[in-house]
C-alpha atoms as a PDB file:
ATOM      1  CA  UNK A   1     109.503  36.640  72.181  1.00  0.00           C
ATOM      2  CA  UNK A   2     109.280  39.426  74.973  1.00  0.00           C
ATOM      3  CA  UNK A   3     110.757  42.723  73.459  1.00  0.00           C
ATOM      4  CA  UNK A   4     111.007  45.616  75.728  1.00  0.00           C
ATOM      5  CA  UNK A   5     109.638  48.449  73.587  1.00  0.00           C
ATOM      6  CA  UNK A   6     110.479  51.651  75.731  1.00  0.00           C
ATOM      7  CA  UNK A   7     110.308  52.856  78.904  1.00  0.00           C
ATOM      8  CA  UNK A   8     106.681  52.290  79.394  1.00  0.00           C
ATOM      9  CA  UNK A   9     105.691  49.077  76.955  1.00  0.00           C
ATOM     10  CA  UNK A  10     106.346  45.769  76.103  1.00  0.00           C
ATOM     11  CA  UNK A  11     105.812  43.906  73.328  1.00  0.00           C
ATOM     12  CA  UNK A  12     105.218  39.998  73.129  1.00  0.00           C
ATOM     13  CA  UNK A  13     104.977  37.888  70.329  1.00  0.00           C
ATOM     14  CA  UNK A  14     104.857  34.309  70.201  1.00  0.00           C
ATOM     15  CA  UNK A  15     106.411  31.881  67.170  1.00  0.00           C
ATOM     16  CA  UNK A  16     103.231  29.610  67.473  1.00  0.00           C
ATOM     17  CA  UNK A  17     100.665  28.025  70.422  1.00  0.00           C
ATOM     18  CA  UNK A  18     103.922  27.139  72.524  1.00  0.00           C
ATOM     19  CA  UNK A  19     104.439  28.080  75.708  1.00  0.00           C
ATOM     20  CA  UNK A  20     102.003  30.816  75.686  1.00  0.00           C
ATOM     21  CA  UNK A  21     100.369  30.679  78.890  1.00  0.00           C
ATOM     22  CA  UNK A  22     104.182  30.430  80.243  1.00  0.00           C
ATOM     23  CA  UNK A  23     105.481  33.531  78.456  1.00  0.00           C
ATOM     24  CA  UNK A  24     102.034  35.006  79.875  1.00  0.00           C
ATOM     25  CA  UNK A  25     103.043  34.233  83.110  1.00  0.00           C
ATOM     26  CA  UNK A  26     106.209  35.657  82.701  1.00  0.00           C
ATOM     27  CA  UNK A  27     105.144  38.668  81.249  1.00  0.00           C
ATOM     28  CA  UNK A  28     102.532  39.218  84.726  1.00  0.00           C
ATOM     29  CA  UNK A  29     106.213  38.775  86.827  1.00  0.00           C
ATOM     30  CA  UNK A  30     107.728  41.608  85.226  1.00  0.00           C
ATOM     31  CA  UNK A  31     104.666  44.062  85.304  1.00  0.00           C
ATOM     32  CA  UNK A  32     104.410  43.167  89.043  1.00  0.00           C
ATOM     33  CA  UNK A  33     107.800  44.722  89.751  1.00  0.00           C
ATOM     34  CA  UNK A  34     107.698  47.051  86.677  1.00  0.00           C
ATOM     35  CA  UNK A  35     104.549  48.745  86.898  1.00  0.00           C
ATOM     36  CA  UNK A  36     105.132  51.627  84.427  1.00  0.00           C
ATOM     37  CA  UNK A  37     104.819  49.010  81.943  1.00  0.00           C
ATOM     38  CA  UNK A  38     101.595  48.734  79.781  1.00  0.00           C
ATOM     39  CA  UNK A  39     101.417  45.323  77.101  1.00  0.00           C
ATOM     40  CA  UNK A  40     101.129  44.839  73.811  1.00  0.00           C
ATOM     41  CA  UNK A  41     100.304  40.835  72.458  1.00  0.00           C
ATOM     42  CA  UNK A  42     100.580  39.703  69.297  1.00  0.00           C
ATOM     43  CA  UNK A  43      98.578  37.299  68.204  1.00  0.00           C
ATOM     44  CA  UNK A  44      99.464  36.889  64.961  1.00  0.00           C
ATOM     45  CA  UNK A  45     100.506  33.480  65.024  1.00  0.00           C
ATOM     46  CA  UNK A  46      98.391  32.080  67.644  1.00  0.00           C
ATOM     47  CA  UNK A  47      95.758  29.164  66.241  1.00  0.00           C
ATOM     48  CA  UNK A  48      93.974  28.708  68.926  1.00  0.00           C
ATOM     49  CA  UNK A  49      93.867  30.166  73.106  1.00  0.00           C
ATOM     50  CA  UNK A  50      93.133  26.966  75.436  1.00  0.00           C
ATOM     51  CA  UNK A  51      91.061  27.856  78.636  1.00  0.00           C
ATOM     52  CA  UNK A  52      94.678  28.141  80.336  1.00  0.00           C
ATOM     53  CA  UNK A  53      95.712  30.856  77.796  1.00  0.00           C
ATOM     54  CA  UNK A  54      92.879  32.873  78.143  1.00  0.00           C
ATOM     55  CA  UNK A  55      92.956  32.705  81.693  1.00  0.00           C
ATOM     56  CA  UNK A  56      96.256  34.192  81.913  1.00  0.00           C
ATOM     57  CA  UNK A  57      96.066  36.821  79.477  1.00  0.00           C
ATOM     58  CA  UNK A  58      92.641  37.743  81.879  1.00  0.00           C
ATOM     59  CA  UNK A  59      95.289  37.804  85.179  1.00  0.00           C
ATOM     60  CA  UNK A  60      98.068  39.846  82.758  1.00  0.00           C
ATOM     61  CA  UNK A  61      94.977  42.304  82.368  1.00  0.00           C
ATOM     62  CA  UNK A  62      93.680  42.567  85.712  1.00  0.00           C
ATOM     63  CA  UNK A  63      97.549  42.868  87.061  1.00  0.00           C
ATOM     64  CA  UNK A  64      97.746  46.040  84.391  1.00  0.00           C
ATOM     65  CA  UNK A  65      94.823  46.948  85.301  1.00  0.00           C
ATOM     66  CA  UNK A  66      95.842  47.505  89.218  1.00  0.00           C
ATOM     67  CA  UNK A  67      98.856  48.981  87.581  1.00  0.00           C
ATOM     68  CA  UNK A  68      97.153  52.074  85.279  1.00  0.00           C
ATOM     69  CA  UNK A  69      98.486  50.567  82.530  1.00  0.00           C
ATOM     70  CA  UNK A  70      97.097  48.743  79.475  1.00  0.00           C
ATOM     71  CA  UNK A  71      96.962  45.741  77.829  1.00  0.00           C
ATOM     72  CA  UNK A  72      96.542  45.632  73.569  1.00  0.00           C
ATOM     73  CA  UNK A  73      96.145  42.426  71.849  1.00  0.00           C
ATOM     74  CA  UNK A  74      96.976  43.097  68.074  1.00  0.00           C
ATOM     75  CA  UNK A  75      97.184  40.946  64.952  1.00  0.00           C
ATOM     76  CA  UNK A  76      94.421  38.975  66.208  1.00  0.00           C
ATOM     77  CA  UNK A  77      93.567  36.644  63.541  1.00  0.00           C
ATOM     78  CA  UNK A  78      89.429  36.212  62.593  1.00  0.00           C
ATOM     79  CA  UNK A  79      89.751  32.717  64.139  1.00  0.00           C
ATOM     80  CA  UNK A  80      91.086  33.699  67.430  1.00  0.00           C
ATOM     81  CA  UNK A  81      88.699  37.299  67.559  1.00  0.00           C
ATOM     82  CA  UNK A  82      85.572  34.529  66.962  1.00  0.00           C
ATOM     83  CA  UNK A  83      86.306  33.136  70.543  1.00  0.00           C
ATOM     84  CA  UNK A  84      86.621  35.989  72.149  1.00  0.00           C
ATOM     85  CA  UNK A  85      83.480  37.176  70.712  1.00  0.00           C
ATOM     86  CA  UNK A  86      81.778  34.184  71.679  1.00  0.00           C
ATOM     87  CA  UNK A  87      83.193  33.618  75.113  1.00  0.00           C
ATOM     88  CA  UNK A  88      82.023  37.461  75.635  1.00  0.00           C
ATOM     89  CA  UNK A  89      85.415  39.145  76.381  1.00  0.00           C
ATOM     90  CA  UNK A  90      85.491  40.824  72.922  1.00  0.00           C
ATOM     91  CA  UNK A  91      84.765  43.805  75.993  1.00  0.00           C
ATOM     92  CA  UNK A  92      86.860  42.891  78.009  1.00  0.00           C
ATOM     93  CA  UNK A  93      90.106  43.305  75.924  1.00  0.00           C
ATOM     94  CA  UNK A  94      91.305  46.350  73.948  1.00  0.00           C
ATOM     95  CA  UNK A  95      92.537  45.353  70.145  1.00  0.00           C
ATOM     96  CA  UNK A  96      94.379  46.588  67.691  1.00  0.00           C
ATOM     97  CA  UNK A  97      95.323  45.889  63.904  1.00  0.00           C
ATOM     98  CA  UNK A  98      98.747  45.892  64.345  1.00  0.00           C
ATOM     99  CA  UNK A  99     101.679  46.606  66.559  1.00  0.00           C
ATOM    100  CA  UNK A 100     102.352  50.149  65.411  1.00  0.00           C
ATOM    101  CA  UNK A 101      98.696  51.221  65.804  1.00  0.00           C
ATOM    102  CA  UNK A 102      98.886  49.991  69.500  1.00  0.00           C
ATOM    103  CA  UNK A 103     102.123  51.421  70.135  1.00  0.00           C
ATOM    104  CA  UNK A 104     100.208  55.233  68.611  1.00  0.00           C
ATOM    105  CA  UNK A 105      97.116  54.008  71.051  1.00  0.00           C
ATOM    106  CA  UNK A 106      99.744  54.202  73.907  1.00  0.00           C
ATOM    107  CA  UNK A 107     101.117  57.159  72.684  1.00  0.00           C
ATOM    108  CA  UNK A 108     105.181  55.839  72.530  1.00  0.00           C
ATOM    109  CA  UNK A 109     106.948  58.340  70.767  1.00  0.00           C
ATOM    110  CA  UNK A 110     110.255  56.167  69.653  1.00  0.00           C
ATOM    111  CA  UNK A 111     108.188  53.984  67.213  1.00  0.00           C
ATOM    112  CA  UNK A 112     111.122  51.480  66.779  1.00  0.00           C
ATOM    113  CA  UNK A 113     112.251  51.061  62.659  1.00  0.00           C
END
């Protein structure tokens, strides 16, 4: 689920390990002709990133990256944070607990209710 938070974020969320590296994709498009947008991911109810997904979510970053902006991946759960860890990119990615304290990391005002 892509949800456009406010003028500078959006917010992705996925209902399970479908279609992410699609929605991914997706997401890049729009931040290529919206680049005031920095990304927030949750991966609350992700199971497991294939090689695919993480190799988006690396060309999401990158494409922010060229952009100023940022990308957050929050609700992360301990299974998911292990591969990063182990692949090394637990340094290439900023994290968050949750959705609100990335939203305060990026500084949007209109918190939505």
């Amino acid at each position: 689920m892509l949800d456009i938070i406010s003028d500078q974020c959006v917010s992705v969320a996925f209902p399970g390990n479908t279609s992410i590296a699609k929605v991914l994709q997706s997401v890049r498009e729009i931040v290529t002709k919206e680049p005031q947008y920095s990304v927030i991911v949750d991966l609350s109810k992700v199971t497991i990133l294939s090689s695919r997904n993480l190799s988006e979510l690396m060309m999401l970053r990158n494409t922010l990256d060229q952009n100023g902006q940022r990308l957050i991946l929050c609700n992360v759960p301990f299974q998911i944070k292990c591969e990063f860890r182990v692949a090394g990119l637990h340094k290439v990615f900023e994290f968050s607990q949750d959705k609100y304290s990335a939203m305060n990391a990026l500084q949007i005002k209109n918190l939505p209710e």
